[in-house]
C-alpha atoms as a PDB file:
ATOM      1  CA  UNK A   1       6.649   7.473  -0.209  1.00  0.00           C
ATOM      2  CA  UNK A   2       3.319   7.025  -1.110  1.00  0.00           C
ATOM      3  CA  UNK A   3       0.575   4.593  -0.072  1.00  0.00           C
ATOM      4  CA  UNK A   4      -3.105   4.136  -1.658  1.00  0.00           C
ATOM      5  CA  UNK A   5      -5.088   2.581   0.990  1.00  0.00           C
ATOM      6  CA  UNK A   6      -8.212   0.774   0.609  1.00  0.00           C
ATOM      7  CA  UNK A   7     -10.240  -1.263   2.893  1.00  0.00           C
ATOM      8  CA  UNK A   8     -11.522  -4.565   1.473  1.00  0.00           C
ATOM      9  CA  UNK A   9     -13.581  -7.307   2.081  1.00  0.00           C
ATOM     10  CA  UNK A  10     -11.324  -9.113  -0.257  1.00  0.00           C
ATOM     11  CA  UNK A  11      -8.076  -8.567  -2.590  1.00  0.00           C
ATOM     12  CA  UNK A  12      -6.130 -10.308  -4.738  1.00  0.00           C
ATOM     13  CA  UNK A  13      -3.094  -9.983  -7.066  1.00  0.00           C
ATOM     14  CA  UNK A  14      -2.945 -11.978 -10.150  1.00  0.00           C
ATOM     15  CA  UNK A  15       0.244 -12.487 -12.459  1.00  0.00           C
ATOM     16  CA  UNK A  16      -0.172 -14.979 -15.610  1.00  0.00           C
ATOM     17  CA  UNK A  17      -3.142 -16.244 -14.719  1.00  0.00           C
ATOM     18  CA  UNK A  18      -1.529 -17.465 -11.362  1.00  0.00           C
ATOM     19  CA  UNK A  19      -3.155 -15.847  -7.844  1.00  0.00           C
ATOM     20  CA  UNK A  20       0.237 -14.845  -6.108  1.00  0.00           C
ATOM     21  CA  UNK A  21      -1.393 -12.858  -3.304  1.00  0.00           C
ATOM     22  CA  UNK A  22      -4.898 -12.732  -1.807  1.00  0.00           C
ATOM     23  CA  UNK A  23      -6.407 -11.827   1.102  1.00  0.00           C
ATOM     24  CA  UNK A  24     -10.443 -11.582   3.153  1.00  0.00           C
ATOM     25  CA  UNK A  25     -11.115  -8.419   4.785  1.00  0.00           C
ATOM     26  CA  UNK A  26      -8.560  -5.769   5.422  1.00  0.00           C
ATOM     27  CA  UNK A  27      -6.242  -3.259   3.666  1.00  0.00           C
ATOM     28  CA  UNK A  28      -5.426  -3.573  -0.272  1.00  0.00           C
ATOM     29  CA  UNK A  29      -2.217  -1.484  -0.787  1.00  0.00           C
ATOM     30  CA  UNK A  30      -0.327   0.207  -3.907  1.00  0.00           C
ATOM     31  CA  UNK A  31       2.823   1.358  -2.043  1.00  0.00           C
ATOM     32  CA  UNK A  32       5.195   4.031  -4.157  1.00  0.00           C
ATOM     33  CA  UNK A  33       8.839   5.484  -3.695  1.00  0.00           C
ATOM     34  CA  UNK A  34      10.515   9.033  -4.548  1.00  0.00           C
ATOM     35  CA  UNK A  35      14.293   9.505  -4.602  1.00  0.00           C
ATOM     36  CA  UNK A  36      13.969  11.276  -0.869  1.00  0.00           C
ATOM     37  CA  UNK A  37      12.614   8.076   0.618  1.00  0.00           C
ATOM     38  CA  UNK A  38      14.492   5.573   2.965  1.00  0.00           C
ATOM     39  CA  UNK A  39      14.098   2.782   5.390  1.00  0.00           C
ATOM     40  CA  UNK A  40      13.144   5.731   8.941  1.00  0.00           C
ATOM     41  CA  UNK A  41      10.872   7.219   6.412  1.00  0.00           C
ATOM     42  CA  UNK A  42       9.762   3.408   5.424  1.00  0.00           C
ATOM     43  CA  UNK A  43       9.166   3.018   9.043  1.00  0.00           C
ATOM     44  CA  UNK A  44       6.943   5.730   9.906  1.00  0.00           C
ATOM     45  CA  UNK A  45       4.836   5.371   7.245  1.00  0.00           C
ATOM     46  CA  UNK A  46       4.177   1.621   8.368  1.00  0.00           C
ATOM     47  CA  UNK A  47       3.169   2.613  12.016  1.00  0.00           C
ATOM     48  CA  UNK A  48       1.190   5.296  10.676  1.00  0.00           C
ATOM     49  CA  UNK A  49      -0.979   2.800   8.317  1.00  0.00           C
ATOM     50  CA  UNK A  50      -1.103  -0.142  11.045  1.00  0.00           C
ATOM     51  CA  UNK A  51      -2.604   2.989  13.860  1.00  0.00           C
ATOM     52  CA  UNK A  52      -5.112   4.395  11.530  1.00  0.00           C
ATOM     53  CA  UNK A  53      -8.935   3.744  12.811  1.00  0.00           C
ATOM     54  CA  UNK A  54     -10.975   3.305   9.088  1.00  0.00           C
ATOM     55  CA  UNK A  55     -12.956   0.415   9.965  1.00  0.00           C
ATOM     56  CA  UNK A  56     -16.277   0.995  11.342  1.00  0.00           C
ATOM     57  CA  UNK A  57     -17.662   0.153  15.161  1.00  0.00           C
ATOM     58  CA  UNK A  58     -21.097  -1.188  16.209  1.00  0.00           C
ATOM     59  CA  UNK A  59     -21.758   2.670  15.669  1.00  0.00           C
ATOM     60  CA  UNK A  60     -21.010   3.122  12.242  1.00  0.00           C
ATOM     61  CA  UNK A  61     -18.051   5.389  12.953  1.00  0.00           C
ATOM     62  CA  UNK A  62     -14.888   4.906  12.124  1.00  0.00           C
ATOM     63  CA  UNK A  63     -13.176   3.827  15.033  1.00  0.00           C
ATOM     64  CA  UNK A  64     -11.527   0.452  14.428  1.00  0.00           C
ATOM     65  CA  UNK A  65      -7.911  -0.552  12.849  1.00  0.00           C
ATOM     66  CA  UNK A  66      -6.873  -3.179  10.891  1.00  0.00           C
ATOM     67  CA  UNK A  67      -5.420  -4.686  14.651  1.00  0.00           C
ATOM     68  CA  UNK A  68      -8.549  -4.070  16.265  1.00  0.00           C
ATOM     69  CA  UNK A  69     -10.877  -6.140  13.173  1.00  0.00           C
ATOM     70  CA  UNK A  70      -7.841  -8.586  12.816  1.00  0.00           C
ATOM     71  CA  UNK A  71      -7.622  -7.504   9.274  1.00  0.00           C
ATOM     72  CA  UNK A  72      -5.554  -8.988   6.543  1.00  0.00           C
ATOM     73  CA  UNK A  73      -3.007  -7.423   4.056  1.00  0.00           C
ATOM     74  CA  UNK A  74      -2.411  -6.946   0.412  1.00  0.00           C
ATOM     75  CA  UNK A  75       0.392  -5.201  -0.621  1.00  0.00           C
ATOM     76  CA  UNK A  76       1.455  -4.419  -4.251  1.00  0.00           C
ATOM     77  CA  UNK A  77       4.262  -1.985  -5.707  1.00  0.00           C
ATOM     78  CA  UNK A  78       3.189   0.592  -7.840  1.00  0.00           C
ATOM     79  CA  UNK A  79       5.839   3.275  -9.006  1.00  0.00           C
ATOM     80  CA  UNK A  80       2.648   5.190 -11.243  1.00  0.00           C
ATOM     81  CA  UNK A  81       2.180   6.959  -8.077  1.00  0.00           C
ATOM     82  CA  UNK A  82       4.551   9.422  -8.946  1.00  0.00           C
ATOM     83  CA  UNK A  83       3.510  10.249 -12.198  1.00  0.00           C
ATOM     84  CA  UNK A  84       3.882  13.691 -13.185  1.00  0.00           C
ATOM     85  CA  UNK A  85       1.628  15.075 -15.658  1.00  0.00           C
ATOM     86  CA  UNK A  86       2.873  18.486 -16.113  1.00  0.00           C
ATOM     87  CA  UNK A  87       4.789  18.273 -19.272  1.00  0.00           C
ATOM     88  CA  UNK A  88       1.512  17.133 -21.300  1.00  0.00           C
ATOM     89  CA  UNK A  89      -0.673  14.275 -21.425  1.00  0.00           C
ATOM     90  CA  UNK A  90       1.710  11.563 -21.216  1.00  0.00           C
ATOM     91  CA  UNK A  91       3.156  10.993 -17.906  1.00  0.00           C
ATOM     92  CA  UNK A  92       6.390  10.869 -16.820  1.00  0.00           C
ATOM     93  CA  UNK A  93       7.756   8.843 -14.270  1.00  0.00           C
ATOM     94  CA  UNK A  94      11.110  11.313 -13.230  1.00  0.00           C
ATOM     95  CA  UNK A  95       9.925  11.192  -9.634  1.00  0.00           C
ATOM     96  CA  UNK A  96      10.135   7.419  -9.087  1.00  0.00           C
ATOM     97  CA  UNK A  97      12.496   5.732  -7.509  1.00  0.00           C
ATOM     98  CA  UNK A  98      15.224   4.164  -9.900  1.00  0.00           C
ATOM     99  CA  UNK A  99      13.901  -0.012  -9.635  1.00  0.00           C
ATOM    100  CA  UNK A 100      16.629  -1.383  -8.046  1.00  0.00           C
ATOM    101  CA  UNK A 101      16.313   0.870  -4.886  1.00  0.00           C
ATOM    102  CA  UNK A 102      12.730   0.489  -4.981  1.00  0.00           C
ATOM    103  CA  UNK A 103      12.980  -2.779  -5.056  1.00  0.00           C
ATOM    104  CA  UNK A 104      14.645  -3.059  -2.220  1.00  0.00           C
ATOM    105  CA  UNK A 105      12.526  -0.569   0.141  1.00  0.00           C
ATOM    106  CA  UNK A 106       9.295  -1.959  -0.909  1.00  0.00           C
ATOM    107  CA  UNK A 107      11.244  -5.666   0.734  1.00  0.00           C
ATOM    108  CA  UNK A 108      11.717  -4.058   3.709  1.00  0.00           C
ATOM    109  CA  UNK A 109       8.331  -1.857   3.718  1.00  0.00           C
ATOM    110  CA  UNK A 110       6.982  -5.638   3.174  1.00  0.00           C
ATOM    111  CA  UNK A 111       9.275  -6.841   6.159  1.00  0.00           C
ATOM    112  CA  UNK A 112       8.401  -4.230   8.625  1.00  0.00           C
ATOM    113  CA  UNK A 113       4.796  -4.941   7.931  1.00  0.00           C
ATOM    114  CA  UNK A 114       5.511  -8.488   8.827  1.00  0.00           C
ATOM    115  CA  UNK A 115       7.075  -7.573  12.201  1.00  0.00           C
ATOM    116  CA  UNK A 116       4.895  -5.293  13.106  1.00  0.00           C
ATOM    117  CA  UNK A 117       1.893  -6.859  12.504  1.00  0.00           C
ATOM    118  CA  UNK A 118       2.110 -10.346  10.873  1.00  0.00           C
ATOM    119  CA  UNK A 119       1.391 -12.024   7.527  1.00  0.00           C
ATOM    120  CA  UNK A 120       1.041  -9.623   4.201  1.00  0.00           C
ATOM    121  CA  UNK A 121       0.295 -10.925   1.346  1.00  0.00           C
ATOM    122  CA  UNK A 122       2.328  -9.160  -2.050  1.00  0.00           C
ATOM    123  CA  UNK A 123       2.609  -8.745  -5.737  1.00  0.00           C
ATOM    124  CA  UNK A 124       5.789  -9.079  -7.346  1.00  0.00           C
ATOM    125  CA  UNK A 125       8.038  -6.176  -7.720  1.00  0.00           C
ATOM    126  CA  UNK A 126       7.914  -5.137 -11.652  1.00  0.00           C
ATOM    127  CA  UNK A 127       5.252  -7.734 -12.567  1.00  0.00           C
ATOM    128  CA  UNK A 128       2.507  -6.996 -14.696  1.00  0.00           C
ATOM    129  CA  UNK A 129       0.089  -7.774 -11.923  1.00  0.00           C
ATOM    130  CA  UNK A 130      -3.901  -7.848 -11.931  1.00  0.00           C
ATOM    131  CA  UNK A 131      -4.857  -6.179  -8.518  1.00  0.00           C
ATOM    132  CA  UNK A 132      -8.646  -6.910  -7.930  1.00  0.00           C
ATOM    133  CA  UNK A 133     -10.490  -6.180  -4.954  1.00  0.00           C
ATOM    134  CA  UNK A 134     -13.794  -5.473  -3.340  1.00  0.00           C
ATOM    135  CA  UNK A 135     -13.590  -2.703  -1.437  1.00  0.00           C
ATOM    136  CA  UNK A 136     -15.541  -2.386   1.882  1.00  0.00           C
ATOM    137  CA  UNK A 137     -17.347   0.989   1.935  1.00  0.00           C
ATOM    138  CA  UNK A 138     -15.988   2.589  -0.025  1.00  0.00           C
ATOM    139  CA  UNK A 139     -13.011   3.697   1.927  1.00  0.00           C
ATOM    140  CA  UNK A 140      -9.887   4.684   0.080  1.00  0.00           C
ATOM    141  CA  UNK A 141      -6.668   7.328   1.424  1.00  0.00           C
ATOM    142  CA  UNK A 142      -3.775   8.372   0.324  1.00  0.00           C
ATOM    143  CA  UNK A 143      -0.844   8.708   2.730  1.00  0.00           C
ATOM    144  CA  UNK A 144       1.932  10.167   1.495  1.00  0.00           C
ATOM    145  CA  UNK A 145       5.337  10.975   3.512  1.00  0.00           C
ATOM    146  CA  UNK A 146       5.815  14.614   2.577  1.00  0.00           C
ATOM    147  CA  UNK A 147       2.385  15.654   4.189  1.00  0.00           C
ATOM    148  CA  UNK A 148       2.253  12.920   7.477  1.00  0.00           C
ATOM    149  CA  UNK A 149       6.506  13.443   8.284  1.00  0.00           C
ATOM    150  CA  UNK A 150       7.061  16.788   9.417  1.00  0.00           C
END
């Protein structure tokens, strides 16, 4: 599983001209799946991302999370973060998760945000979505499964 994290001062997801997600200040997410991935892995990766401290304090250091600035969240599938480019300058897309399964763990990544935290605000799964944001810093990670689950 793979997340692209950035903080925001505002996101928003459009799909045929129609705003289906948008949020203020928080986290704007592109959230991928492998074959390997499944709802424990799902859930570690979602406390991970709701502990990490990337906003800044009074200081200017990064101390804050997205609990402690009361933070909103925009969440939007992307399976183009497992491209592989190996073969040539088209990718390939062998290393994403077959839609259907996807589909389904990027619902419950979506759920476990929810229950964990509160409101998130999505995309829609296989859309052709606009993702816009303004990105607070900037401040943009990449968490992925293989290297944060030992």
């Amino acid at each position: 599983m793979r997340i692209v994290l950035t903080t925001v001062l505002e996101a928003s997801v459009t799909i045929e001209d129609k705003v289906v997600g948008q949020i203020g200040r928080g986290f704007c997410l592109l959230v991928g799946f492998t074959h390997e991935d499944n709802k424990e892995i799902v859930d570690k990766m979602v406390d991970k991302m709701l502990s990490l401290r990337v906003f800044m304090d009074e200081k200017g250091l990064t101390n804050l999370s997205i609990h402690d600035v009361k933070g909103e969240i925009l969440s939007a599938s992307q399976f183009t973060l497992y491209a592989d480019l190996t073969g040539g300058r088209r990718p390939s897309f062998i290393n994403a998760m077959k839609p259907d399964q996807a589909k389904e763990l990027y619902a419950y990544f979506n759920e476990q945000v929810r229950a964990k935290y509160g409101a998130v605000e999505t995309g829609v799964f296989g859309a052709d979505m606009k993702v816009s944001s303004v990105n607070d810093g900037p401040f943009t990670i990449i968490l992925d499964s293989k290297e944060i689950i030992k």
